[in-house]
Structures are given as structure tokens and as C-alpha cells.
N, C-alpha and C. Protein backbone atom coordinates (compact mmCIF):
# COMPACT_ATOMS: atom_id res chain seq x y z
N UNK A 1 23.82 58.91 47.30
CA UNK A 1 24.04 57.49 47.52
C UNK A 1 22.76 56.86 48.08
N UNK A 2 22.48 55.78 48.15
CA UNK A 2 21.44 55.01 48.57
C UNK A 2 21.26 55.01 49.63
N UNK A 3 20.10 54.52 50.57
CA UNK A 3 19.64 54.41 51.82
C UNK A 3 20.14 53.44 52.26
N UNK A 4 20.40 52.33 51.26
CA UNK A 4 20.65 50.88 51.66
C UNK A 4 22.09 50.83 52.15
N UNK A 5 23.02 51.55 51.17
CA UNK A 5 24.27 51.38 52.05
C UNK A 5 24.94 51.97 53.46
N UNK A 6 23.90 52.87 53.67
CA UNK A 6 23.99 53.40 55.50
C UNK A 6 23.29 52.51 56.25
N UNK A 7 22.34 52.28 55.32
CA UNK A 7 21.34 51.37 56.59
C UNK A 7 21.86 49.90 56.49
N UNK A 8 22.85 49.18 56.20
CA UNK A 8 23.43 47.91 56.08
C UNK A 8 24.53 48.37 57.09
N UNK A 9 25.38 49.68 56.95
CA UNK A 9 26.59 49.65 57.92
C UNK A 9 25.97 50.13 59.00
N UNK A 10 24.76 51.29 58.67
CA UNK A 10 24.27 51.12 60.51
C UNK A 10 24.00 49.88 61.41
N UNK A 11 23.28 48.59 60.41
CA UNK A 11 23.33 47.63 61.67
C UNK A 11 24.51 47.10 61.47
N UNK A 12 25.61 47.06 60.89
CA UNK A 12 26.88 46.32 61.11
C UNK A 12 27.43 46.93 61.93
N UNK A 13 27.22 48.50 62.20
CA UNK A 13 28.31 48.97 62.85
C UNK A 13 27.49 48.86 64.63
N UNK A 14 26.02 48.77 64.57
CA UNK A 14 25.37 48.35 66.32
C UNK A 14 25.20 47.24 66.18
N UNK A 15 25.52 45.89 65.43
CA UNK A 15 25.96 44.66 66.15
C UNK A 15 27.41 44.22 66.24
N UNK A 16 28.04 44.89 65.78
CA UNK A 16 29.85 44.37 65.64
C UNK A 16 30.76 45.48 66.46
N UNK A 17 30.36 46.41 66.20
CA UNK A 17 31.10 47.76 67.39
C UNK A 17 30.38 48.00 68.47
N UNK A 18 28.96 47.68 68.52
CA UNK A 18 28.58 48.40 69.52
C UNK A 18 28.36 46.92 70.49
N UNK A 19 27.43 46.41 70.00
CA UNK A 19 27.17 45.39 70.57
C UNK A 19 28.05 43.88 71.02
N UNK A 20 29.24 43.81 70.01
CA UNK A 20 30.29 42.84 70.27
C UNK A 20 30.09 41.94 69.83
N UNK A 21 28.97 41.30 68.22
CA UNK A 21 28.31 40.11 68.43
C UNK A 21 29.63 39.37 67.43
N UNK A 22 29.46 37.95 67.58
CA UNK A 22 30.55 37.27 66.67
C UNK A 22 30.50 37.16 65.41
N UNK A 23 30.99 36.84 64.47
CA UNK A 23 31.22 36.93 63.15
C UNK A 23 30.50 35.12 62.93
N UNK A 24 29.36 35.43 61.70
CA UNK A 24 28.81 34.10 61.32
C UNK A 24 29.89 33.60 59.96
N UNK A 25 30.29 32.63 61.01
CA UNK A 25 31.21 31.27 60.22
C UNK A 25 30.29 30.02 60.49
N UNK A 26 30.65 28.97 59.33
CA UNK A 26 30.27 27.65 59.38
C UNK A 26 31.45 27.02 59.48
N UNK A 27 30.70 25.56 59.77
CA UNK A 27 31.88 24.39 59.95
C UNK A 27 32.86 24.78 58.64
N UNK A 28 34.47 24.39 58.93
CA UNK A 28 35.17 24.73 57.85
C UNK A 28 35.50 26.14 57.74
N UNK A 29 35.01 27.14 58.37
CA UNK A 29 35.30 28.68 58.94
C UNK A 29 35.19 29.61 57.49
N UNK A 30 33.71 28.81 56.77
CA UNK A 30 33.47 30.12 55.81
C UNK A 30 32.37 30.90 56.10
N UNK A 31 32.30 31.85 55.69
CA UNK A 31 30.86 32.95 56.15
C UNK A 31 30.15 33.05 55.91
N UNK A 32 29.03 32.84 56.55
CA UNK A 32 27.91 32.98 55.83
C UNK A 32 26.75 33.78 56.17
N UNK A 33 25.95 34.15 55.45
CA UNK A 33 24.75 34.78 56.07
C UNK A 33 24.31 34.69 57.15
N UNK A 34 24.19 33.55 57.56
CA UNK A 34 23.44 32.83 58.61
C UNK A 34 24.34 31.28 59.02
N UNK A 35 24.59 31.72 60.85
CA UNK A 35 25.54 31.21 60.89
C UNK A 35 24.75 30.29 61.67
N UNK A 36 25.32 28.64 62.17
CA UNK A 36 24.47 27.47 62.90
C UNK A 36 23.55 28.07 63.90
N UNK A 37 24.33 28.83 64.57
CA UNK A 37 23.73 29.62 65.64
C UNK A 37 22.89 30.78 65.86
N UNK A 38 22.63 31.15 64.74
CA UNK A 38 21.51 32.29 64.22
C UNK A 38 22.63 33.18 63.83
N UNK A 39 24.12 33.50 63.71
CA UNK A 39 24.71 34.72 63.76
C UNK A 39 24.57 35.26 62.63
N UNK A 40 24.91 36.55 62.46
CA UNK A 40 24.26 36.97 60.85
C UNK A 40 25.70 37.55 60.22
N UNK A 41 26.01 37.64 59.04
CA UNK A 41 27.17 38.78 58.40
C UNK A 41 26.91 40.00 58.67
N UNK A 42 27.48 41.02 58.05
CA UNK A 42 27.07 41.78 57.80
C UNK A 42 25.54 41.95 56.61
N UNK A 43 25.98 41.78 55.58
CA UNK A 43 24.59 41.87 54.89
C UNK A 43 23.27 40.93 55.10
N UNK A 44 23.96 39.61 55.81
CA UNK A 44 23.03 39.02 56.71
C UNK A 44 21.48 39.70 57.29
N UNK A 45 22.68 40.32 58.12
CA UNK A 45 21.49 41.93 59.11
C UNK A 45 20.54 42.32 59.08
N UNK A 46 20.36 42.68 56.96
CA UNK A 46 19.76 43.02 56.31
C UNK A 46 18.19 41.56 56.11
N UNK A 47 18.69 40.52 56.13
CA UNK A 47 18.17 39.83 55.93
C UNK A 47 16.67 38.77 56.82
N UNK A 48 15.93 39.28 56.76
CA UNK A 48 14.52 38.57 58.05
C UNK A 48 14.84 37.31 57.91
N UNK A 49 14.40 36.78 58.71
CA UNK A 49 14.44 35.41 59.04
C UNK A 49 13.37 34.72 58.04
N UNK A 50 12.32 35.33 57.74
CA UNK A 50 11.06 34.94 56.87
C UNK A 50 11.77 34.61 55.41
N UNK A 51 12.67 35.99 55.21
CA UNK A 51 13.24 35.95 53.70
C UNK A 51 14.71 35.07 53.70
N UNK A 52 15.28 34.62 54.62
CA UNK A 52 16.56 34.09 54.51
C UNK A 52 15.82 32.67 53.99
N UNK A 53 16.89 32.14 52.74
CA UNK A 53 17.13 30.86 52.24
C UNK A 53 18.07 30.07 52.22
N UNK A 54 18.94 29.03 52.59
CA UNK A 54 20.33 28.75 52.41
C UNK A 54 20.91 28.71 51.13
N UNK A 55 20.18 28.98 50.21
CA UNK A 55 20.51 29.08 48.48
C UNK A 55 20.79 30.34 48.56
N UNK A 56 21.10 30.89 49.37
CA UNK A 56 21.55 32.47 49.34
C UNK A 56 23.40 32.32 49.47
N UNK A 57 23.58 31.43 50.08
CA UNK A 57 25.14 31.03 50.54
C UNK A 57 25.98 31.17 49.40
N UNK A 58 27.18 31.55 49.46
CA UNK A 58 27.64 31.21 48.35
C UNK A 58 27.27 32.38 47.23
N UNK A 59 26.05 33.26 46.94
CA UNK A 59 26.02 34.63 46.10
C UNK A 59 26.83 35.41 46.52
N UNK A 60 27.28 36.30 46.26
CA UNK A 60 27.79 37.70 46.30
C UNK A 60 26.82 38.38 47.66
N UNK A 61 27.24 39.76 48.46
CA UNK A 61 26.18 40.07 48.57
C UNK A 61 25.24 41.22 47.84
N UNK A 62 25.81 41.51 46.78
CA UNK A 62 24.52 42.50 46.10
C UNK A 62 24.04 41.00 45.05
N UNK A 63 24.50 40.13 45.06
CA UNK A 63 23.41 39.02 44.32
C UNK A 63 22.16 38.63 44.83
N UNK A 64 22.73 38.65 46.33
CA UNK A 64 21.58 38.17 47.16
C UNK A 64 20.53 39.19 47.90
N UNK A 65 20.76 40.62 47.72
CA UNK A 65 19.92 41.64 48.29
C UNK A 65 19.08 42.17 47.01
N UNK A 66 19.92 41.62 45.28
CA UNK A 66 18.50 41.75 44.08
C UNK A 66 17.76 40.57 44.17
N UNK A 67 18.24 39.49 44.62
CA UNK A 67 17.16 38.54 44.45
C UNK A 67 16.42 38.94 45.54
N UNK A 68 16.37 39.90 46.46
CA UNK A 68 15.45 40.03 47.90
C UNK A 68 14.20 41.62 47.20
N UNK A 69 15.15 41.63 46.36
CA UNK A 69 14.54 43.16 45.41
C UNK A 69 14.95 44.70 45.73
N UNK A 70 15.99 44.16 46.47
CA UNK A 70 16.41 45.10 46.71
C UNK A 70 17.26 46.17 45.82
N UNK A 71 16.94 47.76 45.32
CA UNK A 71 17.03 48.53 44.16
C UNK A 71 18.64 49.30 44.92
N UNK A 72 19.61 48.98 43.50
CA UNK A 72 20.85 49.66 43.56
C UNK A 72 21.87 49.81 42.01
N UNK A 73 22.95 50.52 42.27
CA UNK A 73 22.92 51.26 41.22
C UNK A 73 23.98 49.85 41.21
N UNK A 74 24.93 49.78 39.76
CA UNK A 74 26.00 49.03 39.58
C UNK A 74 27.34 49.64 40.66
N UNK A 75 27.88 50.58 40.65
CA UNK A 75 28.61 51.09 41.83
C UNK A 75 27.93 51.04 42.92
N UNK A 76 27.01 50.97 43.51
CA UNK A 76 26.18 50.86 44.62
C UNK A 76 26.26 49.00 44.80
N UNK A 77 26.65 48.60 43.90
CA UNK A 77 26.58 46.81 44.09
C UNK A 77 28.11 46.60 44.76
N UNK A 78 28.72 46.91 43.78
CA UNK A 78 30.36 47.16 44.05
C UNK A 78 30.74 47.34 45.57
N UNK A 79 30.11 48.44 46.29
CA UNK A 79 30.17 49.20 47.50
C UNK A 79 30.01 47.92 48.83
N UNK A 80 28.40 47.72 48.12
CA UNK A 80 28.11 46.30 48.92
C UNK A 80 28.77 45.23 49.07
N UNK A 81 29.67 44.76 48.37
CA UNK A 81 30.25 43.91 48.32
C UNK A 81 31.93 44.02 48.67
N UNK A 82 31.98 45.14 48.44
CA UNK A 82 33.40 45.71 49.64
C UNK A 82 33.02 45.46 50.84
N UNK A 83 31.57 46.09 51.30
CA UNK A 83 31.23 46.43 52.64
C UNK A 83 31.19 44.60 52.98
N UNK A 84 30.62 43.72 52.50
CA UNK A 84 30.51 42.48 53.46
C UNK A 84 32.29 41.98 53.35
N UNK A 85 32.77 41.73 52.59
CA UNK A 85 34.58 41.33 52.53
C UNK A 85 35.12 42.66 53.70
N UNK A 86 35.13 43.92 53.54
CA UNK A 86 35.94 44.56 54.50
C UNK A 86 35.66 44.71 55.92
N UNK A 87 34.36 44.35 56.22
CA UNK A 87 33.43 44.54 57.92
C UNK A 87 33.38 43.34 58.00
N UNK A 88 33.60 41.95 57.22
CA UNK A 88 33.20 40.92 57.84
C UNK A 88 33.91 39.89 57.06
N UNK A 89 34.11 39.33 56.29
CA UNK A 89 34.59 37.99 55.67
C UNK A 89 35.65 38.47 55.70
N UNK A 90 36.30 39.62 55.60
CA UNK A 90 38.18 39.25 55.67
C UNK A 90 38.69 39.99 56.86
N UNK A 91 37.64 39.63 57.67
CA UNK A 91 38.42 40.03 59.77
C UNK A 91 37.71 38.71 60.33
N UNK A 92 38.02 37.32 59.28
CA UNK A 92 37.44 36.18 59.87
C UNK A 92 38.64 35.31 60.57
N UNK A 93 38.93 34.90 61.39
CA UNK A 93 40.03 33.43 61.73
C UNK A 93 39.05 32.23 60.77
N UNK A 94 39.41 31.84 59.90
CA UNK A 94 38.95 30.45 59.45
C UNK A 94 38.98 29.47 60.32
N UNK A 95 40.32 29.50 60.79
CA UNK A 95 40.42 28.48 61.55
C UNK A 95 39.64 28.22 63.52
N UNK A 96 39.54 29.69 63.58
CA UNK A 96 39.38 29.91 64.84
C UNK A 96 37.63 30.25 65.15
N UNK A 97 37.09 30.84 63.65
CA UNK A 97 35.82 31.53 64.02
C UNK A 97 35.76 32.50 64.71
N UNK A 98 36.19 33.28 64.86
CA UNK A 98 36.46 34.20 65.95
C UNK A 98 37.30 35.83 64.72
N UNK A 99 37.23 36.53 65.12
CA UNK A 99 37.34 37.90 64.37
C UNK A 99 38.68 38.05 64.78
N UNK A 100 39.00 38.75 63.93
CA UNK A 100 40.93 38.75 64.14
C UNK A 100 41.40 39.91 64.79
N UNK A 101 40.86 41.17 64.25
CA UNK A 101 40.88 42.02 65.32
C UNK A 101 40.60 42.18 66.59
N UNK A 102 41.09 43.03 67.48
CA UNK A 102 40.80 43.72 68.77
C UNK A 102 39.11 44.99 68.18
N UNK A 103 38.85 44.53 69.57
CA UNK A 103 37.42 45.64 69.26
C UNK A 103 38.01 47.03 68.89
N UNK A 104 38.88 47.70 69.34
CA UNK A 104 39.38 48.69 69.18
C UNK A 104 39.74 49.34 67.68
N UNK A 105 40.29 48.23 67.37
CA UNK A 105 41.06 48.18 65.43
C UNK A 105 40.07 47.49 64.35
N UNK A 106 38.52 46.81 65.19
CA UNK A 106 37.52 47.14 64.57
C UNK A 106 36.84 47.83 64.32
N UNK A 107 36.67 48.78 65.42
CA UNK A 107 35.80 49.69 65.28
C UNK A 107 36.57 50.73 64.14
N UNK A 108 38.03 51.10 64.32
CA UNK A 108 38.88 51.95 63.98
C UNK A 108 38.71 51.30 61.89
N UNK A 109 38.39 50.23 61.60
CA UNK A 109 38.23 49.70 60.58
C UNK A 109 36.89 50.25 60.12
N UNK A 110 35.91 50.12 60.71
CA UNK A 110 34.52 50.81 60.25
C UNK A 110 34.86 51.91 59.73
N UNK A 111 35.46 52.83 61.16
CA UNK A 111 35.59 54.04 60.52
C UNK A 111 36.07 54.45 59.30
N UNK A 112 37.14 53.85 59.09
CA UNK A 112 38.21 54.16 57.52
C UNK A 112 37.39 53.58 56.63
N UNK A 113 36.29 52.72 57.14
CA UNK A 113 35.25 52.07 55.63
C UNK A 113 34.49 53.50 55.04
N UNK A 114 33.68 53.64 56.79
CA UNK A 114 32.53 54.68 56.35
C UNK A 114 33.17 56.27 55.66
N UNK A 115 34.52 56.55 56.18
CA UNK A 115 35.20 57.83 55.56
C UNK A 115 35.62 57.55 54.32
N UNK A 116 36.11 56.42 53.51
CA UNK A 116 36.11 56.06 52.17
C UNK A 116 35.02 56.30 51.40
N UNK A 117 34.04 55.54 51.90
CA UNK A 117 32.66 55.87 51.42
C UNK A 117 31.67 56.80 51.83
N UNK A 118 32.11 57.88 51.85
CA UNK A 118 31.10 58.90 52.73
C UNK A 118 29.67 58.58 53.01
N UNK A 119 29.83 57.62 54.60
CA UNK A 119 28.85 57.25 55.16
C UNK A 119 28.88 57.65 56.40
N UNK A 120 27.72 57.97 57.43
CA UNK A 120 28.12 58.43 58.65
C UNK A 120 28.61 57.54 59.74
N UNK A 121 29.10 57.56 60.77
CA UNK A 121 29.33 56.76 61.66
C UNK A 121 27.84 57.01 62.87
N UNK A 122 27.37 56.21 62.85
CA UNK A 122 26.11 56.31 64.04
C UNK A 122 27.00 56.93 65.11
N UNK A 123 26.03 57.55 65.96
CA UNK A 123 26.54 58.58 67.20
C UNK A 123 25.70 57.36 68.13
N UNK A 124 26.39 57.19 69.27
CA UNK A 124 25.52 56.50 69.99
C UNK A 124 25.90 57.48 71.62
N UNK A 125 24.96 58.26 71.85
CA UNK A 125 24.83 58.37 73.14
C UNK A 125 24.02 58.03 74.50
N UNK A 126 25.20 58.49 75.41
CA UNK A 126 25.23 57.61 76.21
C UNK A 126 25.79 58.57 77.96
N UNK A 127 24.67 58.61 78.75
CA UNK A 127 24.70 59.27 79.89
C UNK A 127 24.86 58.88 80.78
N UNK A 128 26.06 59.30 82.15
CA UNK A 128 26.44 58.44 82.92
C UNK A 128 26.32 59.49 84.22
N UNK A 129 25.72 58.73 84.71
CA UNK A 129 25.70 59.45 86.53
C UNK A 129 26.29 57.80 87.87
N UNK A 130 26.76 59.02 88.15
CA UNK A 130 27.55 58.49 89.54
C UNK A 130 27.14 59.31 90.70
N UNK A 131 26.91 58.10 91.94
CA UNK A 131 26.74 58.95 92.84
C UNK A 131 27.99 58.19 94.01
N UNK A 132 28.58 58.83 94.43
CA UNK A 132 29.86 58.27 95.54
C UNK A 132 29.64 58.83 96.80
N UNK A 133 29.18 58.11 97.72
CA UNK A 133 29.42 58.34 99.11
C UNK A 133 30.69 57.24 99.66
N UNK A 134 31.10 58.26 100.15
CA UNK A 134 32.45 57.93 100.87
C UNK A 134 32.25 57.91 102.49
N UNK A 135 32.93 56.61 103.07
CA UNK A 135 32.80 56.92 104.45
C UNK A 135 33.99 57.23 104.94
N UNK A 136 34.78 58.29 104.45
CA UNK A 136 35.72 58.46 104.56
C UNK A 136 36.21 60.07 105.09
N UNK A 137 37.70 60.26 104.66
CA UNK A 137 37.43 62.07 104.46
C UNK A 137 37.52 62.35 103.38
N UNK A 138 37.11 63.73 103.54
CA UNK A 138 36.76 64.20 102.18
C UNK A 138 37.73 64.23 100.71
N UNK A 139 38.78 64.26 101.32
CA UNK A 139 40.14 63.84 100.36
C UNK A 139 39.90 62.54 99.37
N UNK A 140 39.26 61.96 99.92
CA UNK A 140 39.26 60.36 99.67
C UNK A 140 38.55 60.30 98.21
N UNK A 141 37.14 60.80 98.40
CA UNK A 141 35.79 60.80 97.76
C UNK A 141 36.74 61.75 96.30
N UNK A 142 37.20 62.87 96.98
CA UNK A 142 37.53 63.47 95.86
C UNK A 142 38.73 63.10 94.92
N UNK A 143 39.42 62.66 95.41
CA UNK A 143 40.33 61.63 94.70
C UNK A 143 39.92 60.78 93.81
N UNK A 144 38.77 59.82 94.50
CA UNK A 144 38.14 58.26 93.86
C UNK A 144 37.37 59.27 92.35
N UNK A 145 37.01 60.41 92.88
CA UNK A 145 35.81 61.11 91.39
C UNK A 145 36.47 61.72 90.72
N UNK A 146 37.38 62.03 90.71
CA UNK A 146 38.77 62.14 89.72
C UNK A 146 38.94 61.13 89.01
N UNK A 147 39.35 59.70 89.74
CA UNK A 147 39.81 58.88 88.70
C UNK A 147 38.68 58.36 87.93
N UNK A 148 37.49 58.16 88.61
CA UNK A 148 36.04 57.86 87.87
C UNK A 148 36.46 58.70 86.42
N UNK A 149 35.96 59.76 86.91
CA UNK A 149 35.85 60.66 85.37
C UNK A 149 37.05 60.23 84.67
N UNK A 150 38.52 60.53 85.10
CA UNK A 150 39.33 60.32 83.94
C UNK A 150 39.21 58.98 82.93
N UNK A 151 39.12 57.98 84.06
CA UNK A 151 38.66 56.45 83.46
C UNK A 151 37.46 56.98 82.52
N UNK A 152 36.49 57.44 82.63
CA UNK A 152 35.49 57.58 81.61
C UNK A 152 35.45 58.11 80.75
N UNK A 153 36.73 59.20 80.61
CA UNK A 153 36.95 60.09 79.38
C UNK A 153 37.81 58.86 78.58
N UNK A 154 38.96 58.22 78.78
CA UNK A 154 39.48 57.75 78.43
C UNK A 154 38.89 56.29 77.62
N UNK A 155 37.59 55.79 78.22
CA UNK A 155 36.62 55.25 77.87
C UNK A 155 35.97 55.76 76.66
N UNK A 156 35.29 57.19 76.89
CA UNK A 156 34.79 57.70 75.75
C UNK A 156 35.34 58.06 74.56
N UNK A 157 36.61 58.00 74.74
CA UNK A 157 37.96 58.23 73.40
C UNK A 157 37.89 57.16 72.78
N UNK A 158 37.91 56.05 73.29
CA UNK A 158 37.77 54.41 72.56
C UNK A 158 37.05 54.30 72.15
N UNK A 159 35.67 54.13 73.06
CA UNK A 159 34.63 53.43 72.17
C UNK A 159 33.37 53.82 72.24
N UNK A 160 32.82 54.58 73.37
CA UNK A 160 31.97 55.50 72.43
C UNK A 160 31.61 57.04 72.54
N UNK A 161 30.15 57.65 72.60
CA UNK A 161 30.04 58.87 72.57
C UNK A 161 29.34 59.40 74.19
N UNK A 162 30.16 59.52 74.84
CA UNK A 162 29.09 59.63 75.77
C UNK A 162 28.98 61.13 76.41
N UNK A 163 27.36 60.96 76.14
CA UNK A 163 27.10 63.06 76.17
C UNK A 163 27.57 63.74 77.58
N UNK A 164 26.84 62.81 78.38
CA UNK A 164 27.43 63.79 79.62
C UNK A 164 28.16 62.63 81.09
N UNK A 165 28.61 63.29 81.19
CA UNK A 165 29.45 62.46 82.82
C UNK A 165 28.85 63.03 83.61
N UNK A 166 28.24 62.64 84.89
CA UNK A 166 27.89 63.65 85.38
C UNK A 166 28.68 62.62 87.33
N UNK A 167 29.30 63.24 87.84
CA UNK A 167 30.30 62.61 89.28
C UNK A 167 29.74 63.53 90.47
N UNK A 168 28.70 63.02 91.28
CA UNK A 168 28.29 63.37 92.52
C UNK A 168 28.78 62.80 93.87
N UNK A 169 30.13 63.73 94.52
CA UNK A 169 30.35 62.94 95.41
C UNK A 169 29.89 63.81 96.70
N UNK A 170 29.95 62.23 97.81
CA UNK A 170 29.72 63.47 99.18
C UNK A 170 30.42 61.93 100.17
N UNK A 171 30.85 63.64 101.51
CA UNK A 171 31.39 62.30 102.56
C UNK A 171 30.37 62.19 103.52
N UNK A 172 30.47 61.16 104.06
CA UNK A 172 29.81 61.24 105.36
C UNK A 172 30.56 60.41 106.40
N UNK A 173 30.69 61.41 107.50
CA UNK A 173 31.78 60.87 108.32
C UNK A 173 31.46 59.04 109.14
N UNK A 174 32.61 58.59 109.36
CA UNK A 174 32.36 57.88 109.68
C UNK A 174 31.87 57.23 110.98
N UNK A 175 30.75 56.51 111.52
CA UNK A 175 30.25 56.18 112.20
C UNK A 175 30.54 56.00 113.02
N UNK A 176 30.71 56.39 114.41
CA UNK A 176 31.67 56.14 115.74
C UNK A 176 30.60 55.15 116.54
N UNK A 177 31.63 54.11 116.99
CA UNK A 177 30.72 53.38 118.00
C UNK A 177 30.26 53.95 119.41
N UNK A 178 29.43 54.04 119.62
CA UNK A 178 29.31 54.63 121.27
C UNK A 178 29.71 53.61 122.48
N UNK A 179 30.84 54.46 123.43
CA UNK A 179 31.76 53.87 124.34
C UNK A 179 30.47 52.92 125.40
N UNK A 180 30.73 51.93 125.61
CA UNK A 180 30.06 50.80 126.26
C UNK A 180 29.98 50.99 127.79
């Protein structure tokens, strides 16, 4: 398969899953490449600011990535043009501008794109250190780094990959005033 169709869902999938950005609608809530506000489509993404034209609106998007010269097969056009309708023009509110899904059942949408089309899902990792001092007893600290971690596994099940947890706790007793 082509380079072009990983490298179009890789940036769809780190500006729309990873990053959270909004879906480019115009007045009237149709999609476009390039939205008032700079927002891009998906195949947008693909598109520099140098090479974007507004005579692009309105093509297909494998119409508008051969007029950019960009080389693909006839099923490789097809693909493209699933990929901007299924990641982006049909998870639009027309009315609202705003994406219809939950981040969750978007991201969960990529996925069933990229496993249809055997494409990879970008790995994005991601390392987390904690350090917890507690002025407490020691019960306390170890309790609170329990729920840390579970919250973060439960985190990393959703939404993304994250390599290591790493939960450093310590107590230190608490400070006694000296009697006056």
C-alpha cells in the first residue's frame, strides 16, 4: 500500500485523537479543507499552506491530492476518499460544527478504519513520574499511590500508550509546633 495513506491517517489520527483539534466546517456546516479559522480536514493535513487554494473546495479528496501530484493507485484513490468521509465529514454536526462523537468512540472509529485498511495505529508514548510526599501517616501516602496508578491505568486503557508509570511515595511526619 502507499506511504500516503498512513501518512494522511498518521496526522489525522495526532490532530483528532491525540491532540483534540476541531473538525473544519464553514458557514452552513460543510467541510472543508480549510476551515475560517485555519482548521484543516483530514486530507487538509496533508495540505501546506503555500499549496492550499480555495478551488480545492468542493473536489473529492484524491481529486485534490492529484492536482497537488500526488502518485496513487485507483483503489488507493477510493481508500482516500473513505478516509476523509469516515475520520471527518460524516462525524460532522452541520448544524453545530462540532464532531458528533465522544473522544472515546472517535478514537475507537480510527481504529476500526485503520484495521479495515491495514494501517497502523501510531503508538504514542508517554512516561509518567510522580513524586508524593505526604504529611501524613504512612497509610495515607500509600493509599493516595494506589489510586494514582489505578486512575492511570484506567487512563491508559482509553486513550493512550503510556510506557511506564512510575509512583514515588514517602511520608514525612508531621511538623510539631514547639510548646511556647
Amino acid at each position: 500500500m502507499n506511504n500516503i495513506i498512513q501518512k494522511i491517517f498518521n496526522l489525522a489520527w495526532q490532530a483528532f485523537i491525540i491532540e483534540g483539534k476541531p473538525p473544519s466546517v464553514g458557514v452552513g456546516g460543510s467541510c472543508l479543507y480549510r476551515g475560517p479559522n485555519g482548521q484543516k480536514c483530514v486530507v487538509g493535513l496533508l495540505i501546506s499552506d503555500n499549496e492550499y487554494n480555495s478551488a480545492f473546495e468542493g473536489d473529492s479528496a484524491a481529486e485534490t491530492l492529484d492536482r497537488l501530484g500526488y502518485q496513487f493507485s485507483e483503489s488507493e484513490a477510493e481508500i482516500i476518499d473513505c478516509m476523509q468521509y469516515d475520520l471527518h465529514d460524516g462525524l460532522v454536526s452541520r448544524r453545530d460544527e462540532e464532531w458528533l462523537l465522544s473522544p472515546e468512540d472517535m478514537r475507537e472509529r480510527y481504529i476500526d478504519f485503520a484495521t479495515e485498511h491495514d494501517l497502523e495505529v501510531p503508538k504514542v508514548e508517554q512516561h509518567i513520574a510522580i513524586h508524593i510526599v505526604c504529611h501524613a501517616d504512612t497509610d495515607c501516602a500509600l493509599e493516595l499511590a494506589d489510586k494514582i496508578q489505578e486512575t492511570l491505568i484506567t487512563f491508559n486503557t482509553f486513550h493512550h500508550n503510556i510506557k511506564d508509570i512510575h509512583i514515588h511515595s514517602e511520608c514525612e511526619p508531621a511538623k510539631k509546633e514547639a510548646p511556647e
